[in-house]
Protein backbone atom coordinates (compact mmCIF):
# COMPACT_ATOMS: atom_id res chain seq x y z
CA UNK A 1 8.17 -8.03 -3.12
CA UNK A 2 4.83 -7.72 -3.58
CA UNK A 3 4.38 -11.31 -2.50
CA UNK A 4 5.50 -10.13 1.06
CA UNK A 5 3.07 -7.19 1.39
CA UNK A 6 0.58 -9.70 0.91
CA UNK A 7 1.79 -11.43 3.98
CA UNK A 8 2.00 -8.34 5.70
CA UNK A 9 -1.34 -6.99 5.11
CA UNK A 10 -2.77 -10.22 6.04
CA UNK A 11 -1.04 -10.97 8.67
CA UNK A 12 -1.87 -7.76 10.33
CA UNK A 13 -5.16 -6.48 9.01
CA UNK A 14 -7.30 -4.21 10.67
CA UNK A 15 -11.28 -4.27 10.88
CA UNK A 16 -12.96 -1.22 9.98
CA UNK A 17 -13.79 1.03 12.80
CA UNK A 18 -17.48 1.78 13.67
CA UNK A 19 -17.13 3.60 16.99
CA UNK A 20 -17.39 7.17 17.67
CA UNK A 21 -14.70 9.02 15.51
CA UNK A 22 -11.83 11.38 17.00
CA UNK A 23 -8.79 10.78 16.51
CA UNK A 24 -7.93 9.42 19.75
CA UNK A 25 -10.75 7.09 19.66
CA UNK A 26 -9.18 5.85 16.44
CA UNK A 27 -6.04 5.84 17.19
CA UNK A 28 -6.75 3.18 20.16
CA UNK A 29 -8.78 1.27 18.40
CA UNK A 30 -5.47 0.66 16.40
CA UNK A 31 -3.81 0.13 19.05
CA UNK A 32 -6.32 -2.46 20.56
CA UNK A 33 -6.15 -4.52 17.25
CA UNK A 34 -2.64 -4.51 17.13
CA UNK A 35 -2.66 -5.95 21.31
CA UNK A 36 -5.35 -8.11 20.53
CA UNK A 37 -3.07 -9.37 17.33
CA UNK A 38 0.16 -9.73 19.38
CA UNK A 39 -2.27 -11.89 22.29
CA UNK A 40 -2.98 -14.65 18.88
CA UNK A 41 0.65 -14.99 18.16
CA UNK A 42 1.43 -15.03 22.01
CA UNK A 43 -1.03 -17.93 22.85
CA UNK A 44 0.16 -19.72 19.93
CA UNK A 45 3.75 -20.08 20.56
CA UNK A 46 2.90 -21.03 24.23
CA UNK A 47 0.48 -23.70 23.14
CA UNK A 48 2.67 -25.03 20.07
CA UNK A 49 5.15 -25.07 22.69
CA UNK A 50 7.80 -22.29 21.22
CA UNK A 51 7.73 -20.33 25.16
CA UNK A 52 6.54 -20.87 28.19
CA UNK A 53 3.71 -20.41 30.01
CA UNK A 54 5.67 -17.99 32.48
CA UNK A 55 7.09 -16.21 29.17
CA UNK A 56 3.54 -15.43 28.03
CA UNK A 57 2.01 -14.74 31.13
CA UNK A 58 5.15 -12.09 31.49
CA UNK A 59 4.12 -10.97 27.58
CA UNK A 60 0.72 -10.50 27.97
CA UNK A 61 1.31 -8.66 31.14
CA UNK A 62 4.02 -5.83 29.33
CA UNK A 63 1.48 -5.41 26.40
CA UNK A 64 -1.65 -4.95 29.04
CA UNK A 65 0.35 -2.41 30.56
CA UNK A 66 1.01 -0.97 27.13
CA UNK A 67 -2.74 -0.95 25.98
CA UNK A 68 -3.37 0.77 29.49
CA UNK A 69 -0.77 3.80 29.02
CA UNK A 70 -2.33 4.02 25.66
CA UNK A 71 -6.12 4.67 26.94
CA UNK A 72 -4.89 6.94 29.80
CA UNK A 73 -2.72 9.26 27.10
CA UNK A 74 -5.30 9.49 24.36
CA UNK A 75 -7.60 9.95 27.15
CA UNK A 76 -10.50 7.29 25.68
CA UNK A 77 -13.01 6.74 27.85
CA UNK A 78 -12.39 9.86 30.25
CA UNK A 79 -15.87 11.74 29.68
CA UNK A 80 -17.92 8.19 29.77
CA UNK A 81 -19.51 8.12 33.40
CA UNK A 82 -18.95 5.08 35.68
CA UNK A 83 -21.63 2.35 35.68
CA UNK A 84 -22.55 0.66 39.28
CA UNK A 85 -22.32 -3.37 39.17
């Protein structure tokens, strides 16, 4: 068993987090590791060729959308003013 946490943990570590601490700020920061995680093992089935291109576009899009909801309900990012480009 403990052979398999092994795997877990490395499989799906974390980084530390630096950023300004609340707990919503941490909480998506988990959340953005875990997306950015998911978009690794999503680009590596499609290129070993395990799905399709339209499967991971369709992938991808779900957990964007997922990351997005995220932000807006912990409310990261609400009190940071807008930038002009």
């Amino acid at each position: 068993m403990p052979e398999n946490i092994n795997k877990l943990s490395f499989l799906n570590s974390q980084s530390r987090y630096w950023g300004r601490f609340t707990p919503e700020e941490l909480a998506f920061n988990a959340n953005l590791q875990e997306f950015a995680q998911k978009i690794s093992y999503i680009s590596a089935l499609q290129t070993g060729g395990k799905i399709s291109s339209e499967q991971a576009y369709k992938d991808i899009k779900s957990l964007w959308k997922q990351l997005k909801t995220s932000k807006k309900e912990l409310g990261v990012g609400a009190n940071i003013p807008k930038t002009e480009s």
